[in-house]
N, C-alpha and C. Protein backbone atom coordinates (compact mmCIF):
# COMPACT_ATOMS: atom_id res chain seq x y z
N UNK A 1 0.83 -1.18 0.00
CA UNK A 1 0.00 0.00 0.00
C UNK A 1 0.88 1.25 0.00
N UNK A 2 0.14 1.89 -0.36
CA UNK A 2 0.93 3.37 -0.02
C UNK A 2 1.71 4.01 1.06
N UNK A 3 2.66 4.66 1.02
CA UNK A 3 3.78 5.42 2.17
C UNK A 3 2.75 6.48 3.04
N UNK A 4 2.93 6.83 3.71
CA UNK A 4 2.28 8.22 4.74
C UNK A 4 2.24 9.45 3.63
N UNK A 5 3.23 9.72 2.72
CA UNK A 5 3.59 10.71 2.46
C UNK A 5 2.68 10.46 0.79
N UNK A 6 2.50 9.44 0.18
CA UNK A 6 2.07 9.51 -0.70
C UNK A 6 0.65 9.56 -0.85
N UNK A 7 -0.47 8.62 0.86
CA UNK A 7 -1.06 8.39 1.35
C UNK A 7 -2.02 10.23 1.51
N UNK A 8 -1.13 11.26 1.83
CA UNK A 8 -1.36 12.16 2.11
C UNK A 8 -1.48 12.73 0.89
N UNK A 9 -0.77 12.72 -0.19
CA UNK A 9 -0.95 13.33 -1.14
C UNK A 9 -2.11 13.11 -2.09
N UNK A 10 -2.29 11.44 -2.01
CA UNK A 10 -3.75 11.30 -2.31
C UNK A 10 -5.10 11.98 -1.66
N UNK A 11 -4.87 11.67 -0.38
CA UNK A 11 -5.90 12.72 0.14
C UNK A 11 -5.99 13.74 0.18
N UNK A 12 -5.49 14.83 -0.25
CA UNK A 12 -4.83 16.52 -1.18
C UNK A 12 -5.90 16.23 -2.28
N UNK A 13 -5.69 15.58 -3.29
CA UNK A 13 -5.83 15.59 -4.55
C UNK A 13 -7.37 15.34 -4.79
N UNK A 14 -7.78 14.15 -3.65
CA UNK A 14 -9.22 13.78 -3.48
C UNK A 14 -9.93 15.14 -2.90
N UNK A 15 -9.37 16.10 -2.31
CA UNK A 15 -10.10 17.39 -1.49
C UNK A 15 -10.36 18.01 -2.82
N UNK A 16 -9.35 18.55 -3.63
CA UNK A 16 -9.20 18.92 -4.74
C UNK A 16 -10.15 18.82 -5.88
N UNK A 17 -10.11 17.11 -6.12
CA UNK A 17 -11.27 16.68 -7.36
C UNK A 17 -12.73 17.15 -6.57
N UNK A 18 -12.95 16.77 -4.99
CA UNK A 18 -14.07 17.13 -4.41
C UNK A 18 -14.54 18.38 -4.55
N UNK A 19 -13.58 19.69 -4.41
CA UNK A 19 -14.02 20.72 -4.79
C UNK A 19 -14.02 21.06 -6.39
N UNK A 20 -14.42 20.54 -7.04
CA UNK A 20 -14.30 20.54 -8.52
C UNK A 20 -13.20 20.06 -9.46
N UNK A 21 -11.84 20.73 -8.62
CA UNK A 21 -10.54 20.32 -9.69
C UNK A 21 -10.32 19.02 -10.59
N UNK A 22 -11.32 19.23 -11.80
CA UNK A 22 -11.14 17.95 -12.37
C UNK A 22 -9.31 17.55 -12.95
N UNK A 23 -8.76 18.66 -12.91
CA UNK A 23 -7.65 18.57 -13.17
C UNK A 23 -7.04 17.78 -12.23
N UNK A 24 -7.24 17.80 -11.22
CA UNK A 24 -6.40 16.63 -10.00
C UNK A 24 -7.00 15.43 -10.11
N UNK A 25 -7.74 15.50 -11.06
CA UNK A 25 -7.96 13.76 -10.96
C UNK A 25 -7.20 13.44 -12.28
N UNK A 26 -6.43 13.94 -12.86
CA UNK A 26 -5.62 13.57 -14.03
C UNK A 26 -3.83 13.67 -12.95
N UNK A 27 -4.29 14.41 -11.79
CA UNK A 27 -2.71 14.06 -11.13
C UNK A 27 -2.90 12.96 -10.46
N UNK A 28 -4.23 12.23 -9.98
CA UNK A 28 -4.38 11.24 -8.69
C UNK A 28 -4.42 10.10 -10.09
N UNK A 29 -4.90 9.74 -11.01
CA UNK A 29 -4.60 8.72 -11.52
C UNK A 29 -3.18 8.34 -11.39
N UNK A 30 -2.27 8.59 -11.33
CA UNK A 30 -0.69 7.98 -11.64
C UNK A 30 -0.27 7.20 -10.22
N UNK A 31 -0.33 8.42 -9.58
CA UNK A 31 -0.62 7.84 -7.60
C UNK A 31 -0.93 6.61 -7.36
N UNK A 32 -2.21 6.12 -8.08
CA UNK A 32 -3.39 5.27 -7.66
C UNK A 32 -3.27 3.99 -8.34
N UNK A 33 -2.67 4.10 -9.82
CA UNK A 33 -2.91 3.19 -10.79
C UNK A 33 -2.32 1.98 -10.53
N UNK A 34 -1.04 1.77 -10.32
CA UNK A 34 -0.28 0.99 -9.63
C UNK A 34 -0.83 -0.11 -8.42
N UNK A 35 -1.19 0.60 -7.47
CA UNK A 35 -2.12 -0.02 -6.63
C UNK A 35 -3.22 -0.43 -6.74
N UNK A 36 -4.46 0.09 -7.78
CA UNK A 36 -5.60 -0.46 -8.08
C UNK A 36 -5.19 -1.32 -9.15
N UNK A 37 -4.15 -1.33 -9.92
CA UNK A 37 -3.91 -2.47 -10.62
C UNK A 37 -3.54 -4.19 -10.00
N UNK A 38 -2.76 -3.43 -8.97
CA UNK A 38 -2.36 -4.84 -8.29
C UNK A 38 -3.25 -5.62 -7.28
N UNK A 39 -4.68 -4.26 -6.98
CA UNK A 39 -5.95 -4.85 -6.40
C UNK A 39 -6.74 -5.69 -7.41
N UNK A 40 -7.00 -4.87 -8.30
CA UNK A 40 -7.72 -6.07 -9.68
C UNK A 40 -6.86 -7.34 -10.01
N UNK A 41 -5.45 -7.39 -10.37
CA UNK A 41 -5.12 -8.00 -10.65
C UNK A 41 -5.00 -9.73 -9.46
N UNK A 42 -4.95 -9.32 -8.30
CA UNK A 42 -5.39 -9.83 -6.95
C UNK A 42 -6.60 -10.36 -7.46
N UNK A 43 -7.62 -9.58 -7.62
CA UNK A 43 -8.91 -10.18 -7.73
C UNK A 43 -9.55 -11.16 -8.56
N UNK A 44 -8.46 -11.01 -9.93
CA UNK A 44 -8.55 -11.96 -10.91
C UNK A 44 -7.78 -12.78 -10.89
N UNK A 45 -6.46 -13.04 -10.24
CA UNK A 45 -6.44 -14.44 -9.61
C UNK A 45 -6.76 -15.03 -8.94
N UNK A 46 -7.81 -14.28 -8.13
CA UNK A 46 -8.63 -15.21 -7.30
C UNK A 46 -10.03 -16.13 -8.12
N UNK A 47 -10.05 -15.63 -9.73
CA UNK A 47 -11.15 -15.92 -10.18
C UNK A 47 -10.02 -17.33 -11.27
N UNK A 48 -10.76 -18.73 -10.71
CA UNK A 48 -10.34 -19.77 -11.52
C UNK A 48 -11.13 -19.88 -12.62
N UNK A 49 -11.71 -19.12 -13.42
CA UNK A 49 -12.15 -19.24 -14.64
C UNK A 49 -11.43 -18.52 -15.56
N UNK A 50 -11.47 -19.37 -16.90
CA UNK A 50 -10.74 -18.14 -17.86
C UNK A 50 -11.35 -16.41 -17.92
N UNK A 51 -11.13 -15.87 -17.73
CA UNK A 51 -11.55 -14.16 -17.59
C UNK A 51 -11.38 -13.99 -18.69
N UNK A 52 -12.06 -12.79 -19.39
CA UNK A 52 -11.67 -12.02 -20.45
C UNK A 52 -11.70 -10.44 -19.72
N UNK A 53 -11.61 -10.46 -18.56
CA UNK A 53 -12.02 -9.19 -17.91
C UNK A 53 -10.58 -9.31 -17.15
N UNK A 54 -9.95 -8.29 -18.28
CA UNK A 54 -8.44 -7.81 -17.46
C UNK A 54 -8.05 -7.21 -16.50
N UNK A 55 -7.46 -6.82 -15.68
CA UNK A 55 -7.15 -6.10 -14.16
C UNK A 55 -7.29 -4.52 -15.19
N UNK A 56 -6.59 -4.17 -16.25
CA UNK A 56 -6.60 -2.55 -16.90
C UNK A 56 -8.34 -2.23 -17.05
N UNK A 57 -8.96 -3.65 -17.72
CA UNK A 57 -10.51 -3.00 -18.20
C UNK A 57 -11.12 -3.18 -16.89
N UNK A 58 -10.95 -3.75 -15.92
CA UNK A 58 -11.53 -3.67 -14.38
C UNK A 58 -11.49 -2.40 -14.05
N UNK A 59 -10.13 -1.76 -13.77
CA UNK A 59 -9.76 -0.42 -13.32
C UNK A 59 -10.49 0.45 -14.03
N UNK A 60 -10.09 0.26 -15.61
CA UNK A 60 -11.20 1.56 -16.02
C UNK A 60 -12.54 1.91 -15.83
N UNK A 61 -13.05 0.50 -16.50
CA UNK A 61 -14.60 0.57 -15.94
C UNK A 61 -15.22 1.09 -14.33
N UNK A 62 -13.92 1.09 -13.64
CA UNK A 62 -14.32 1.26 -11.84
C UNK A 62 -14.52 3.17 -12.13
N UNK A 63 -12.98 3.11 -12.96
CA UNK A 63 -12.64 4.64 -12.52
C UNK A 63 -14.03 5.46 -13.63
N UNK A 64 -14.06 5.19 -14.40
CA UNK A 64 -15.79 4.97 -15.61
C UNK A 64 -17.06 5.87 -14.87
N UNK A 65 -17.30 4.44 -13.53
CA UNK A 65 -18.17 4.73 -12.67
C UNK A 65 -17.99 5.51 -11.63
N UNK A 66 -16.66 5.64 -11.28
CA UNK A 66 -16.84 6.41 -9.94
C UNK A 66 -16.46 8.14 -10.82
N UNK A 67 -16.33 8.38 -11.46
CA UNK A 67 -15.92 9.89 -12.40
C UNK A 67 -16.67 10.29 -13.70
N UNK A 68 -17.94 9.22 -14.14
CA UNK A 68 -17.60 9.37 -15.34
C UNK A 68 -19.25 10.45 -15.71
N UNK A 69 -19.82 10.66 -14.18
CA UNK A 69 -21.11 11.81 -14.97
C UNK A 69 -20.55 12.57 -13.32
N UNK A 70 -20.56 12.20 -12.59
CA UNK A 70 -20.30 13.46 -11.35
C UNK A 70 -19.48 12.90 -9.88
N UNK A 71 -18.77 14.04 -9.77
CA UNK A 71 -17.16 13.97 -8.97
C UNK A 71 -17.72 13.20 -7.31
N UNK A 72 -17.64 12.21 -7.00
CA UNK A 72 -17.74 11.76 -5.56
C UNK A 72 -17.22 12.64 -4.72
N UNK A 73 -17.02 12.79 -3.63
CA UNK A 73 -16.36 13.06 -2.49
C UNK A 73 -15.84 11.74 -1.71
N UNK A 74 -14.39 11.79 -1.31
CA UNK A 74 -13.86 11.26 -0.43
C UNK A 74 -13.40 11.65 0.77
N UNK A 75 -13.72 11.31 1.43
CA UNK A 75 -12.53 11.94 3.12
C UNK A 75 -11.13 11.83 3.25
N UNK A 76 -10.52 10.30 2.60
CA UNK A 76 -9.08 10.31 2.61
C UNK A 76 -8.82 8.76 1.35
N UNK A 77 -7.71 8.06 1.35
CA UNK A 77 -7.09 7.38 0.43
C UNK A 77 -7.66 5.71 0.90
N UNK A 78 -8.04 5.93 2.14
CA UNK A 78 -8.40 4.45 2.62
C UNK A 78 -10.37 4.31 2.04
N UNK A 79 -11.01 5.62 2.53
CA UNK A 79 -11.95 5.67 2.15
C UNK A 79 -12.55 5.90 0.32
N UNK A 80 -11.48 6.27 -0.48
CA UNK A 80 -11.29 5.71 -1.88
C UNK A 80 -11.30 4.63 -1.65
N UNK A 81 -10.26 4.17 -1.74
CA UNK A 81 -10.00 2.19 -2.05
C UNK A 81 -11.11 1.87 -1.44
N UNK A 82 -11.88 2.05 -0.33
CA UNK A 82 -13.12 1.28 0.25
C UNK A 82 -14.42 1.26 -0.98
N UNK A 83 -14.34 2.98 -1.74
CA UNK A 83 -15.57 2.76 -2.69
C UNK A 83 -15.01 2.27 -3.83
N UNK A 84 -13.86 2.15 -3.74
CA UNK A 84 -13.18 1.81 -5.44
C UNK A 84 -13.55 -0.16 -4.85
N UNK A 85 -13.65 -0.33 -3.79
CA UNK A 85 -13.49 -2.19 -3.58
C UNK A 85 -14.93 -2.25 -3.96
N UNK A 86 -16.03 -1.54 -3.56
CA UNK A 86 -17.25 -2.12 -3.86
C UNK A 86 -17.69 -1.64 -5.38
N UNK A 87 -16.89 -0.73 -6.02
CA UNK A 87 -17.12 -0.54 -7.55
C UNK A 87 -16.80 -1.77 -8.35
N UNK A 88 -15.19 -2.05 -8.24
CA UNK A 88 -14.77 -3.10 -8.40
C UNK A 88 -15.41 -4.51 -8.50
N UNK A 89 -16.34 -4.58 -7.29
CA UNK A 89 -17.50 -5.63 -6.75
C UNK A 89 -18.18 -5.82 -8.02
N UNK A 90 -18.80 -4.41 -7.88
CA UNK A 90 -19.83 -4.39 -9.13
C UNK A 90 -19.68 -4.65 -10.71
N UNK A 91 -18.36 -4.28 -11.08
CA UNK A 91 -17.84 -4.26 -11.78
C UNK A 91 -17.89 -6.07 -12.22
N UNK A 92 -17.27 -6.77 -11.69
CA UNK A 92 -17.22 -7.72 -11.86
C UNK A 92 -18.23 -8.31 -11.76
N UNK A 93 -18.88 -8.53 -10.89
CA UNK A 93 -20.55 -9.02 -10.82
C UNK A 93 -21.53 -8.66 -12.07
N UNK A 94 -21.17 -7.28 -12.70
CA UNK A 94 -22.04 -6.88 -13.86
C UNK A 94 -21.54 -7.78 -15.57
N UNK A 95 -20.04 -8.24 -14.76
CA UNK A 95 -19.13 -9.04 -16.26
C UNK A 95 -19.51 -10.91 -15.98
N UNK A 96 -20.14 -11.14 -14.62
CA UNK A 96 -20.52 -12.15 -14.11
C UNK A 96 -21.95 -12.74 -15.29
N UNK A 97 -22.21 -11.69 -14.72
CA UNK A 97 -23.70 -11.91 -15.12
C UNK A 97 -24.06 -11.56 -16.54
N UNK A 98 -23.43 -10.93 -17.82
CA UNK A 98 -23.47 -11.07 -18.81
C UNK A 98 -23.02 -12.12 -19.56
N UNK A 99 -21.54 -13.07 -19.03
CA UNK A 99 -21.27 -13.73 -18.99
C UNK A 99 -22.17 -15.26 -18.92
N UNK A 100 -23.06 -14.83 -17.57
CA UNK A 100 -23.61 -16.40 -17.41
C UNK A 100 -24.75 -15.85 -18.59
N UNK A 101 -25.38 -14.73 -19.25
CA UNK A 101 -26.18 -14.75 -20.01
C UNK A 101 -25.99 -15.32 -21.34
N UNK A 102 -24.61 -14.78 -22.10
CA UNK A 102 -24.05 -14.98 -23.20
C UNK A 102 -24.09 -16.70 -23.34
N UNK A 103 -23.55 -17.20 -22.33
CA UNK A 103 -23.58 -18.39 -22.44
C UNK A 103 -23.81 -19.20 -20.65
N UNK A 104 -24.73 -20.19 -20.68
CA UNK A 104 -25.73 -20.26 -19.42
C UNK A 104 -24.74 -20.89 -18.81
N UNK A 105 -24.59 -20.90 -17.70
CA UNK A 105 -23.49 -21.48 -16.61
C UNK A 105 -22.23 -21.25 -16.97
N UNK A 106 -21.76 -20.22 -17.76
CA UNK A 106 -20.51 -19.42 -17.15
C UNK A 106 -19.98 -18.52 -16.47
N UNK A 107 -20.38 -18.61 -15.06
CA UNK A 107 -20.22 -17.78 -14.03
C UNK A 107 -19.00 -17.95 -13.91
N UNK A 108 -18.35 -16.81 -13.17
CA UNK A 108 -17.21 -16.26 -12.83
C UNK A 108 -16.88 -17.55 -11.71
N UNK A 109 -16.17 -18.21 -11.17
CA UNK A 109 -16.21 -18.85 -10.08
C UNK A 109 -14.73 -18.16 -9.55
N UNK A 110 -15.02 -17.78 -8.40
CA UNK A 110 -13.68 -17.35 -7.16
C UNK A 110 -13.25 -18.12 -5.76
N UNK A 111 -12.40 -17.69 -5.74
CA UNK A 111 -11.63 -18.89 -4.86
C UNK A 111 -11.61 -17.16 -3.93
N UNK A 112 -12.16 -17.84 -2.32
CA UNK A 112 -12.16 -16.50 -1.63
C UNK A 112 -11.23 -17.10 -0.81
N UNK A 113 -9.65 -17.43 -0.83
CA UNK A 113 -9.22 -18.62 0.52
C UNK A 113 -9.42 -17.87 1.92
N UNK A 114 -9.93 -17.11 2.06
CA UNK A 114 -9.83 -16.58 3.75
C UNK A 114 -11.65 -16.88 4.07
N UNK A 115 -12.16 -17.09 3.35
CA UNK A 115 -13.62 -17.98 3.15
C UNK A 115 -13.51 -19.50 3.59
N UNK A 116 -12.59 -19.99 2.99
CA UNK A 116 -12.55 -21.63 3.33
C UNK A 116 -12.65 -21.76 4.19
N UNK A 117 -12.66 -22.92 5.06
CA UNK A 117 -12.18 -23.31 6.24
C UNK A 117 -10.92 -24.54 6.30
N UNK A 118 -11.11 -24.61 4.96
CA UNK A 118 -10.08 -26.03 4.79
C UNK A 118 -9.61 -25.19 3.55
N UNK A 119 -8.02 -25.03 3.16
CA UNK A 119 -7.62 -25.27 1.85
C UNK A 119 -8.06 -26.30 0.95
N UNK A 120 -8.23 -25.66 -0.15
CA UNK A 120 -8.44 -26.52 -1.44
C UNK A 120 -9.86 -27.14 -1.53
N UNK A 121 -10.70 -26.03 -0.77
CA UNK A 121 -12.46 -26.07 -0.63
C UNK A 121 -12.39 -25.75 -2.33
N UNK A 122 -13.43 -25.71 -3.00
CA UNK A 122 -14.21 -25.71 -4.67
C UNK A 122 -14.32 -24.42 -4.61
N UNK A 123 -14.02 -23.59 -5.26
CA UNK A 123 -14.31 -22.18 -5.84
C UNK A 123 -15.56 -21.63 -5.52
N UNK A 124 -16.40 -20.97 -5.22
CA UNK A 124 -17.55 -20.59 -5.77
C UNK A 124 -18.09 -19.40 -6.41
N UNK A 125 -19.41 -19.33 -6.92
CA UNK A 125 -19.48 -18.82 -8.40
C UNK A 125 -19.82 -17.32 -7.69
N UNK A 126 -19.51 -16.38 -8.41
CA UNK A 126 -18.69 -14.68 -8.19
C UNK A 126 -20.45 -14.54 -8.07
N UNK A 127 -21.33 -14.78 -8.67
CA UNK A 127 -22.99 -14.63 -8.57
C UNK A 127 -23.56 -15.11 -6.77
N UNK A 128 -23.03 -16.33 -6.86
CA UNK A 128 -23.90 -16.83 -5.35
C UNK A 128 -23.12 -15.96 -4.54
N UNK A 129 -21.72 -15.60 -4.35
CA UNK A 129 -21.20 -14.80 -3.62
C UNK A 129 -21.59 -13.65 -3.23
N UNK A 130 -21.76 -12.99 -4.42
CA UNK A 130 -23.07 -11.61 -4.85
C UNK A 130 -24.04 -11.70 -3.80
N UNK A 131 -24.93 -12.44 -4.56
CA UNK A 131 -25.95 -13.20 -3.48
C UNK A 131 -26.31 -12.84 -2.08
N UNK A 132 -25.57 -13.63 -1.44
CA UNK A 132 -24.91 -14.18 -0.18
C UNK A 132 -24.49 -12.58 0.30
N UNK A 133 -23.91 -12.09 -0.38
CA UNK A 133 -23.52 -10.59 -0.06
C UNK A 133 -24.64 -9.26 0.09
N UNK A 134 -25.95 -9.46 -0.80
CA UNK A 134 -26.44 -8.77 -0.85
C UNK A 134 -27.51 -9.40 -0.17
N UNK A 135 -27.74 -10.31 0.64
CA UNK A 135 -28.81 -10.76 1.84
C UNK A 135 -27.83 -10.21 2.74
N UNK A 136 -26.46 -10.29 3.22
CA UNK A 136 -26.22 -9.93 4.33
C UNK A 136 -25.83 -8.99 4.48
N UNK A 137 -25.61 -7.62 3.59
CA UNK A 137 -25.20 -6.64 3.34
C UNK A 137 -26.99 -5.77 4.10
N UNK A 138 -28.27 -6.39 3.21
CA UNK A 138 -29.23 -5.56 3.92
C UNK A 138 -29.47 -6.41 5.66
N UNK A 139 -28.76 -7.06 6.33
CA UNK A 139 -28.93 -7.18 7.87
C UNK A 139 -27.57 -6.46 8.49
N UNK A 140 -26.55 -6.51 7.56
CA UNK A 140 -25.67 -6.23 8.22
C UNK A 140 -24.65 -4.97 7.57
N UNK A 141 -24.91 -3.95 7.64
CA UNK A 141 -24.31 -3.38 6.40
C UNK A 141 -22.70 -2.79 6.45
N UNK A 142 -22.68 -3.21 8.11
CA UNK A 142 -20.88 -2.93 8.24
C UNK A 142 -20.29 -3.88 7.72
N UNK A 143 -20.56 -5.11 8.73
CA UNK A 143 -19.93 -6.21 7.91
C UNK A 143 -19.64 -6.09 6.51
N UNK A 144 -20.64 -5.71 5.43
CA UNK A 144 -20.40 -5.99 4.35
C UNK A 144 -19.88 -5.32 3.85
N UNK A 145 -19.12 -3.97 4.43
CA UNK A 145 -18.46 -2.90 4.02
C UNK A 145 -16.85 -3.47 4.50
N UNK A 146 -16.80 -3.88 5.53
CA UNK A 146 -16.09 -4.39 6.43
C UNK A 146 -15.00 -5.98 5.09
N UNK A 147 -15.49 -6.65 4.54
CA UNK A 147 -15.79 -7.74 3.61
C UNK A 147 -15.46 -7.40 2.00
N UNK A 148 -16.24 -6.28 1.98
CA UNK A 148 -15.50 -5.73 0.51
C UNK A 148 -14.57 -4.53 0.65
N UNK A 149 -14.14 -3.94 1.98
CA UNK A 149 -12.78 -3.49 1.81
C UNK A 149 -11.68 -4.60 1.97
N UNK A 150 -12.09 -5.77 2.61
CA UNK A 150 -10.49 -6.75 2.87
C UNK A 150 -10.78 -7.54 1.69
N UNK A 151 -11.72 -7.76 0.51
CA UNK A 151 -11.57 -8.51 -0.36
C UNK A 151 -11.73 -8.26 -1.56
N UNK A 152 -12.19 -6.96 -2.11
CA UNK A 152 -12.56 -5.99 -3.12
C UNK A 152 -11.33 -4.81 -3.31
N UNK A 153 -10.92 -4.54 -2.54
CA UNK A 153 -10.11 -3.55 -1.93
C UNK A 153 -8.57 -3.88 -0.99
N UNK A 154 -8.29 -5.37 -0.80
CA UNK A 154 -7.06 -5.42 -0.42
C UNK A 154 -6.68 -4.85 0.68
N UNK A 155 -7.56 -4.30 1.29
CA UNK A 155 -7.21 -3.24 2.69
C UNK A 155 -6.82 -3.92 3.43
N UNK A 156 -5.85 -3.71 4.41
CA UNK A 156 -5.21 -4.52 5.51
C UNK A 156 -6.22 -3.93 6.76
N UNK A 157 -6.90 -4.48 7.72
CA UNK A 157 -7.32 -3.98 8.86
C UNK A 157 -6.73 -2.89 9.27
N UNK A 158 -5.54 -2.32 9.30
CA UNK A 158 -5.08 -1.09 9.81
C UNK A 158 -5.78 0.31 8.80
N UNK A 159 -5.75 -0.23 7.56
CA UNK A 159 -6.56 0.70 6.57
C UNK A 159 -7.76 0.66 6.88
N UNK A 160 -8.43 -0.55 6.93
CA UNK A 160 -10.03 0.02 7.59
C UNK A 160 -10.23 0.10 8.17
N UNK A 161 -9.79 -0.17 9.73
CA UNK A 161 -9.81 0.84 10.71
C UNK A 161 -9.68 2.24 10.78
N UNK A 162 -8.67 3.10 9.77
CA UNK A 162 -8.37 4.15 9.40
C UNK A 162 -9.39 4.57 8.74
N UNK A 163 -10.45 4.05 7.55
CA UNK A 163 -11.34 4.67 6.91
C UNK A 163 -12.37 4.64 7.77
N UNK A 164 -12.89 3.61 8.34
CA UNK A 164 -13.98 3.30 9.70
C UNK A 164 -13.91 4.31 10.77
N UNK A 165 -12.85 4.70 10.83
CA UNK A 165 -12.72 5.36 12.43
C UNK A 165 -12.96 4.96 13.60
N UNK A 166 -12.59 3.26 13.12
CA UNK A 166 -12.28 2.25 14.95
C UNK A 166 -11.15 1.91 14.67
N UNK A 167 -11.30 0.77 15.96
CA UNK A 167 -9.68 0.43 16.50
C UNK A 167 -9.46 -0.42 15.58
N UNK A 168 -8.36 -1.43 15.46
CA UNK A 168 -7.99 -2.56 14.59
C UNK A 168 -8.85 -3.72 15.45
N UNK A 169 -8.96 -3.63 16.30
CA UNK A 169 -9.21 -5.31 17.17
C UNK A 169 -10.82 -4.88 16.69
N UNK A 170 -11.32 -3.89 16.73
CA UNK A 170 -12.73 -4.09 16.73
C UNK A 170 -12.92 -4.14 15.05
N UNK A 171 -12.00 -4.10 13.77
CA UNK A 171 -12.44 -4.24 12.96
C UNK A 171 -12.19 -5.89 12.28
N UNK A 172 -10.75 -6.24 13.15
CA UNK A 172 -10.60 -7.91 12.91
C UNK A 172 -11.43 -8.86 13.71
N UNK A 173 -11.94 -8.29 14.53
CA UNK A 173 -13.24 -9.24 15.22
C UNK A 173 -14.27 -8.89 14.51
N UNK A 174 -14.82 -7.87 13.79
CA UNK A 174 -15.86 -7.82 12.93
C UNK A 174 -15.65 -8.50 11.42
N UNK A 175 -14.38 -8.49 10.94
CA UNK A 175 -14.13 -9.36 10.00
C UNK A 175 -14.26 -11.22 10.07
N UNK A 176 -14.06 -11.12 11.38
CA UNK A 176 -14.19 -12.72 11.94
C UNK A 176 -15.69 -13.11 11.91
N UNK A 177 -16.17 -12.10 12.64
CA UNK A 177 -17.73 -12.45 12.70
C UNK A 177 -18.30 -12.21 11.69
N UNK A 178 -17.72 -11.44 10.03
CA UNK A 178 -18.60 -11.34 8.83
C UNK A 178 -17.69 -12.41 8.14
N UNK A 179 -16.91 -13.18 8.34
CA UNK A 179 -16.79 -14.29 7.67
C UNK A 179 -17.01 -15.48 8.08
N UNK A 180 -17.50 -15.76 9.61
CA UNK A 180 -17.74 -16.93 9.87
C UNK A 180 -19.31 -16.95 9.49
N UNK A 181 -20.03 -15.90 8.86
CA UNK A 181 -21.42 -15.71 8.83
C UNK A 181 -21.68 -16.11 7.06
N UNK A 182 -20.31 -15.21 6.72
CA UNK A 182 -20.09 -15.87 4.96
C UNK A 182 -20.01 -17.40 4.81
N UNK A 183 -19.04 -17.82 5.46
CA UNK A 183 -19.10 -19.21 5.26
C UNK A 183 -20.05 -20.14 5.58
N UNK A 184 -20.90 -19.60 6.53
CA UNK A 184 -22.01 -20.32 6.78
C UNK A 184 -23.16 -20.14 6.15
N UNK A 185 -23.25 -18.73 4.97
CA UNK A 185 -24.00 -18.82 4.02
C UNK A 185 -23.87 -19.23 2.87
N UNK A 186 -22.74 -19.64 2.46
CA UNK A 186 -21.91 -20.01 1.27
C UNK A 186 -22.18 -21.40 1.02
N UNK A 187 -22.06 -22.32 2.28
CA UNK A 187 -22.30 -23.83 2.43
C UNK A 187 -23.29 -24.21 1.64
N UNK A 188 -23.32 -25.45 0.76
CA UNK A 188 -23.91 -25.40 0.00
C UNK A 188 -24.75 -26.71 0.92
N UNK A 189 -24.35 -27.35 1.91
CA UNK A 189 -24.75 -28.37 2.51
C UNK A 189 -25.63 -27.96 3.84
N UNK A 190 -25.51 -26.44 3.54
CA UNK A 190 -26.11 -26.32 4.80
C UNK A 190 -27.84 -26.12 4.26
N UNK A 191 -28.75 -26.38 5.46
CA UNK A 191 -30.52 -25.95 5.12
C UNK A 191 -30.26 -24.76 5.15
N UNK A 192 -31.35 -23.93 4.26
CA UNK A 192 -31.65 -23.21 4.47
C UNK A 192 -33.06 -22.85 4.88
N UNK A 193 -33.63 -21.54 6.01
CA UNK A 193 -34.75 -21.62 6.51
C UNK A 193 -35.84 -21.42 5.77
């Protein structure tokens, strides 16, 4: 991730684009690119299907949506990467699902390993994940913010704690408790009510 000093300069540039300067978002791309590349690119090796959805057309399409009819506001560089992880989300979920249309059962399938409980558990498909995300996203909506910054977004708990504005222990015990809740919705063996 980023240094303190570069960390800061992103958050300059985000005040900047916030107050209009579309010109600083032609300085914060260079900053950023590097790192959201190596987040997509992360993300698509986590996907064991052949992709045609590259880590560059991921990024653009993110940066597309988050710039491409009116300027967001950010607070700082952790709280970017947090909306750039759930763009990203979408992003892929929207290449999911054209995908399984174009041709029926070719879903994206992802390997989430901090999901497993056992290495070398079966992939599952980037749709049921969706899913699964968007039932527990409307009961739980930290968690799921919490979930797509450490897996959309690459954030280390010290970063989302930093965008959250809690401690680290209270955001790795909330990560514990939104993935032992994932995995138990994910189970394909488990009833459901």
């Amino acid at each position: 991730m980023a240094s303190n000093k570069t960390g800061a300069s992103i958050t300059l540039l985000l005040d900047r684009i916030r107050d209009g300067d579309r010109a600083a978002l032609d300085d914060l791309v260079p900053l950023v690119y590097g790192e959201l590349h190596r987040l997509a690119a992360d993300q698509m090796h986590r996907d064991r299907f052949s992709v045609t959805l590259q880590p560059t057309a991921l990024i653009n399409e993110a940066f597309l949506r988050l710039f491409g009819t009116s300027v967001p506001s950010f607070n700082d560089r952790a709280h970017f990467l947090g909306i750039v992880s759930r763009v990203m989300r979408q992003v892929l979920v929207d290449h999911a699902r054209r995908r399984q249309a174009q041709k029926r059962g070719s879903g994206l399938l992802v390997s989430l390993e901090d999901l497993a409980e056992e290495p070398g558990q079966p992939a599952v498909d980037l749709l049921s994940i969706n899913d699964v995300l968007e039932r527990f996203g409307r009961d739980d909506p930290r968690s799921l913010t919490l979930v797509e910054m450490r897996f959309f977004a690459g954030m280390t708990a010290e970063e989302t704690a930093a965008a959250l504005g809690e401690s680290v222990n209270v955001v790795r015990h909330g990560l514990r408790y939104a993935l032992a809740c994932l995995r138990r919705d994910l189970d394909p063996a488990r009833e459901r009510p």
